[in-house]
N, C-alpha and C. Protein backbone atom coordinates (compact mmCIF):
# COMPACT_ATOMS: atom_id res chain seq x y z
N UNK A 1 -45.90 41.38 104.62
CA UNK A 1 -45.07 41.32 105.81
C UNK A 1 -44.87 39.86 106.20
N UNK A 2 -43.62 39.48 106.79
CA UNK A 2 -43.43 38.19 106.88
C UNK A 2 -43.67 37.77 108.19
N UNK A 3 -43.94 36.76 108.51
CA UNK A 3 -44.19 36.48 110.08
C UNK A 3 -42.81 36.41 110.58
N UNK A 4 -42.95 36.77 111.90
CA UNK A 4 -41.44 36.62 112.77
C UNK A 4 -41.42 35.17 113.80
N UNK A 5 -40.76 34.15 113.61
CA UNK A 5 -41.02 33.04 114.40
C UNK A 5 -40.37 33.19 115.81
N UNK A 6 -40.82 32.51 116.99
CA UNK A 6 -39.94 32.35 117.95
C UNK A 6 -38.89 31.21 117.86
N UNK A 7 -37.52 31.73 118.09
CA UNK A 7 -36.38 31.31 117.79
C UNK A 7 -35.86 31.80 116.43
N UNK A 8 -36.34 32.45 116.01
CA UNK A 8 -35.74 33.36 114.86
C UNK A 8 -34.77 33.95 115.02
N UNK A 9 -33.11 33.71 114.27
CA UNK A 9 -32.34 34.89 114.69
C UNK A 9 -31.77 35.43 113.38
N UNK A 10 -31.53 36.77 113.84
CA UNK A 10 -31.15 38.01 112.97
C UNK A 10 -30.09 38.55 113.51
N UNK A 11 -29.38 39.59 112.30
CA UNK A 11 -28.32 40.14 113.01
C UNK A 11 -28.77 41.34 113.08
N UNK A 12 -27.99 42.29 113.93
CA UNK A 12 -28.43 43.84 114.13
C UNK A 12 -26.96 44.40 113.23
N UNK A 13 -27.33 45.88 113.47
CA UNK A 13 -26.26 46.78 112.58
C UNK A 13 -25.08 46.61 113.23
N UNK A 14 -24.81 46.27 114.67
CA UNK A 14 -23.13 46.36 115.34
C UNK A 14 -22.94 44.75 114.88
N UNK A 15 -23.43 43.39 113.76
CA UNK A 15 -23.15 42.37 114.16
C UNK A 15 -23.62 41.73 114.70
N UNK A 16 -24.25 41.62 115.78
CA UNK A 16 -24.31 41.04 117.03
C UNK A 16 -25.71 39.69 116.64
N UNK A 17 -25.87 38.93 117.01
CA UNK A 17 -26.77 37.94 116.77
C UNK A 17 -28.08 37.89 117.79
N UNK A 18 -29.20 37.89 117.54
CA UNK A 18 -30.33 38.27 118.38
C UNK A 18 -31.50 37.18 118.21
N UNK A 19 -31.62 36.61 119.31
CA UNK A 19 -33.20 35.36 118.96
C UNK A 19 -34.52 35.55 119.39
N UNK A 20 -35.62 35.90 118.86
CA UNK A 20 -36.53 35.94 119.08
C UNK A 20 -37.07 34.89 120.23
N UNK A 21 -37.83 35.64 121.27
CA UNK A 21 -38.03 34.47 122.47
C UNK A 21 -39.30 34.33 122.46
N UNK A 22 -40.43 35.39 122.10
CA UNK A 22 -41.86 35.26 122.24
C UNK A 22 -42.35 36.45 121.24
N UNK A 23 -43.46 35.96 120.96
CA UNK A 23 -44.02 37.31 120.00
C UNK A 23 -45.39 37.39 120.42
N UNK A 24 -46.07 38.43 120.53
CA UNK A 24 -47.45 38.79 120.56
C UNK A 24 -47.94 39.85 119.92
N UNK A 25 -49.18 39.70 119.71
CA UNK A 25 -50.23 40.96 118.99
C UNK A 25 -50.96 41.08 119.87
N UNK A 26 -50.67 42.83 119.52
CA UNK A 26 -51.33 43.90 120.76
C UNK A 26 -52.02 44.41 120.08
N UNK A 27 -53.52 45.07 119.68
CA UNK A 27 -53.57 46.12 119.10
C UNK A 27 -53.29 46.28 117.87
N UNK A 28 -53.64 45.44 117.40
CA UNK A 28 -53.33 45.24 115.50
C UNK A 28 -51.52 45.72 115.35
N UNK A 29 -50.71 45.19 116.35
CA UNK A 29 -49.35 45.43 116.33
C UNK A 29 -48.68 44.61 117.02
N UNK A 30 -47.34 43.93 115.95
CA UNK A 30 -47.14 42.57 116.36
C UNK A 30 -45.57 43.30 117.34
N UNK A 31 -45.22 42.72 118.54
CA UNK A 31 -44.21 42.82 119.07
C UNK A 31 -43.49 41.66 119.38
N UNK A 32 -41.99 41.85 119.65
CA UNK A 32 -41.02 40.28 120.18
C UNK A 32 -40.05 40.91 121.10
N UNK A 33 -40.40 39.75 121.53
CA UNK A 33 -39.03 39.93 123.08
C UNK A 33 -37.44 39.12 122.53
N UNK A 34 -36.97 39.87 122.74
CA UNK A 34 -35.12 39.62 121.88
C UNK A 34 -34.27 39.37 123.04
N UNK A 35 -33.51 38.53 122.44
CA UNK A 35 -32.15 38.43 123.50
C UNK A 35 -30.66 38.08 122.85
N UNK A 36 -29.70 38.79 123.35
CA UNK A 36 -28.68 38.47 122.42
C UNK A 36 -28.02 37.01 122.72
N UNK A 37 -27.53 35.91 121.11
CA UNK A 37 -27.80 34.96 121.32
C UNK A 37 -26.70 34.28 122.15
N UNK A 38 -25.65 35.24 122.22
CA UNK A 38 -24.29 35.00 123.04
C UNK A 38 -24.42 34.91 124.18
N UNK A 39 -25.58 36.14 125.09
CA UNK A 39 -26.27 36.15 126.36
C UNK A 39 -26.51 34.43 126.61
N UNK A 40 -27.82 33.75 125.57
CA UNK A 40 -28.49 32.77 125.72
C UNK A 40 -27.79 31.88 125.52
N UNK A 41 -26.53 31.79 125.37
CA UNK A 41 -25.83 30.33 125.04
C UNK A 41 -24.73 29.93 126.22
N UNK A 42 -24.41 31.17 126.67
CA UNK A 42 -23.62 31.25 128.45
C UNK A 42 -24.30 30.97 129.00
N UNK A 43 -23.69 30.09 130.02
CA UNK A 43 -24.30 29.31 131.22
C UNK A 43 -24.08 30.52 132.09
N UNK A 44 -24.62 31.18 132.53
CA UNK A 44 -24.75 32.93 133.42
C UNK A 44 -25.46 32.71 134.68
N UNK A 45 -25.46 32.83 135.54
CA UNK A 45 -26.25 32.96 136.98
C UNK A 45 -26.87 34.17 136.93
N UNK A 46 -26.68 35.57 136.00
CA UNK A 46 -27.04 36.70 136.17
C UNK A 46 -28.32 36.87 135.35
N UNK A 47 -29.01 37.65 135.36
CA UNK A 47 -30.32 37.55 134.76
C UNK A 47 -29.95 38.33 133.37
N UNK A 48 -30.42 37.49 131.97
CA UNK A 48 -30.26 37.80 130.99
C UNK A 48 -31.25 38.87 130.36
N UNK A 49 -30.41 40.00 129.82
CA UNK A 49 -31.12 41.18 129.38
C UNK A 49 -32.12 40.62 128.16
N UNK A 50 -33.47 41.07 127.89
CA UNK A 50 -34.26 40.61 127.43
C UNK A 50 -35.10 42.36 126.88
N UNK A 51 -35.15 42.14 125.05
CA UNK A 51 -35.57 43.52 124.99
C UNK A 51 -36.92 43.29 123.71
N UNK A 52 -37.60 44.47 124.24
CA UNK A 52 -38.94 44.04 123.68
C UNK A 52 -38.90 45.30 122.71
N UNK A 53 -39.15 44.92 121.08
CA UNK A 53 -39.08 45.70 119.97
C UNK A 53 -40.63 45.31 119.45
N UNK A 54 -40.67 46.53 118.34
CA UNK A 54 -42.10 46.39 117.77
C UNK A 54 -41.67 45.92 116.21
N UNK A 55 -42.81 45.48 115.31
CA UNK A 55 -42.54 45.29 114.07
C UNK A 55 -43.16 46.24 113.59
N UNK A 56 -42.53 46.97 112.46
CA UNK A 56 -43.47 48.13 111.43
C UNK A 56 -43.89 47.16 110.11
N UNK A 57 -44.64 47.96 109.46
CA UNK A 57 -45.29 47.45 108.36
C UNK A 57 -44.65 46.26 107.34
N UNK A 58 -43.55 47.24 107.41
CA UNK A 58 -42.40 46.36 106.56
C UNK A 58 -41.30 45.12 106.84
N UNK A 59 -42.06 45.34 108.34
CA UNK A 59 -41.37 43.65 108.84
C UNK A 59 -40.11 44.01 109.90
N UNK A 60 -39.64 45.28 109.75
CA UNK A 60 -38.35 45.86 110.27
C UNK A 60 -38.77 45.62 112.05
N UNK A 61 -37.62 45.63 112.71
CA UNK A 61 -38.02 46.22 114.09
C UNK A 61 -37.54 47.69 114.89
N UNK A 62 -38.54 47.98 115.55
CA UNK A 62 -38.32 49.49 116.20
C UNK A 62 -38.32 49.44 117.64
N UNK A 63 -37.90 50.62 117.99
CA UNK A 63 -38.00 51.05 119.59
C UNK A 63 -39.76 50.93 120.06
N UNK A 64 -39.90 50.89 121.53
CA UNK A 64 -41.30 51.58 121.25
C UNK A 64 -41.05 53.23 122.38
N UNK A 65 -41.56 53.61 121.69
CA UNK A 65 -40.94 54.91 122.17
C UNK A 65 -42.09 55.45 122.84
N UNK A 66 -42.97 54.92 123.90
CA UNK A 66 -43.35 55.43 125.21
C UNK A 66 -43.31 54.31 126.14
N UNK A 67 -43.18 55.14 127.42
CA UNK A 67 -43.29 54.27 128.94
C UNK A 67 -44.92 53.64 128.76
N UNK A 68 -45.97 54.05 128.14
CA UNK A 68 -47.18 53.26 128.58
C UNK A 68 -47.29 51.97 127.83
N UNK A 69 -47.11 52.39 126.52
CA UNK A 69 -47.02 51.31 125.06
C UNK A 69 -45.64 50.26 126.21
N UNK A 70 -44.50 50.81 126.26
CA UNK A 70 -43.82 50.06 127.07
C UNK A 70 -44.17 48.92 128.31
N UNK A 71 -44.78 49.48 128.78
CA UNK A 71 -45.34 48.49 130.05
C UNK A 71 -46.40 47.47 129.63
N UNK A 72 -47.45 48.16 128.95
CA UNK A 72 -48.40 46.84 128.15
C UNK A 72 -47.81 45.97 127.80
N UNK A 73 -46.95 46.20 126.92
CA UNK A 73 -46.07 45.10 126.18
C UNK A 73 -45.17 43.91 126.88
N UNK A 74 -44.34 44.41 128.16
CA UNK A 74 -43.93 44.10 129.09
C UNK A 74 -45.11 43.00 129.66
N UNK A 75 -45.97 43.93 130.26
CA UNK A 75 -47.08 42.95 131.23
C UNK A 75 -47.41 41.96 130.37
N UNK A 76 -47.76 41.92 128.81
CA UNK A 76 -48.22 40.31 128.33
C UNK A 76 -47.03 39.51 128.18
N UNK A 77 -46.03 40.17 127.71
CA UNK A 77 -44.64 39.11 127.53
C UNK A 77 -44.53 38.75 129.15
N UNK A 78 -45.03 39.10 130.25
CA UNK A 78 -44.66 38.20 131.47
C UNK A 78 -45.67 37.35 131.98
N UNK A 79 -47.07 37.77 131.04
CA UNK A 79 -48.06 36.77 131.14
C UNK A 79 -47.48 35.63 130.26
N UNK A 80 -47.12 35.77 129.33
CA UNK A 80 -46.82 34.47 128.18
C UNK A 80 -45.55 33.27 129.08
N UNK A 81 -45.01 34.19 129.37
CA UNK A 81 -43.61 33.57 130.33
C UNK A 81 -44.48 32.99 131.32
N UNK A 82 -45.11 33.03 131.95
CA UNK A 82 -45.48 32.42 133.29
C UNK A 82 -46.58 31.32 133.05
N UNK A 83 -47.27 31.27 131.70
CA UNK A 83 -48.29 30.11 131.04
C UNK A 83 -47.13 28.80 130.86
N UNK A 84 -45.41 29.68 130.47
CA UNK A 84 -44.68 28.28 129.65
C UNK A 84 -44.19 27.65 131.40
């Protein structure tokens, strides 16, 4: 499996361009907070959507598909944000 860097960008299936903003390991499971890179390059007053995916084995990224796994993940990506 390859490491995922912050500032890494990838494209998704519609196209669209996406940059890795922070990554952490939870639980022997690595997650990243994404943002699309068109969002991050507008000068916006509005608060930029920011989405937190998991990595599977194979490096891919997924949903996380519960509200609890959801919020953990959440609460350290706003600990990491508030150290920078």
């Amino acid at each position: 499996m390859k490491n995922i860097e912050v500032g890494e960008i990838f494209t998704n299936d519609q196209g669209e361009e996406i940059e890795v903003l922070a990554v952490v390991h939870m639980e022997g499971t690595e997650y990243v907070a994404v943002g699309f890179v068109e969002d991050l390059q507008e000068e916006i007053e509005e608060d930029i959507d920011i989405f937190f995916l998991k990595v599977n084995q194979d490096g891919d990224f997924t949903a996380i598909e519960n509200d609890e796994e959801f919020d953990r993940v959440s609460s350290a990506f706003d600990e990491i944000m508030q150290e920078d």
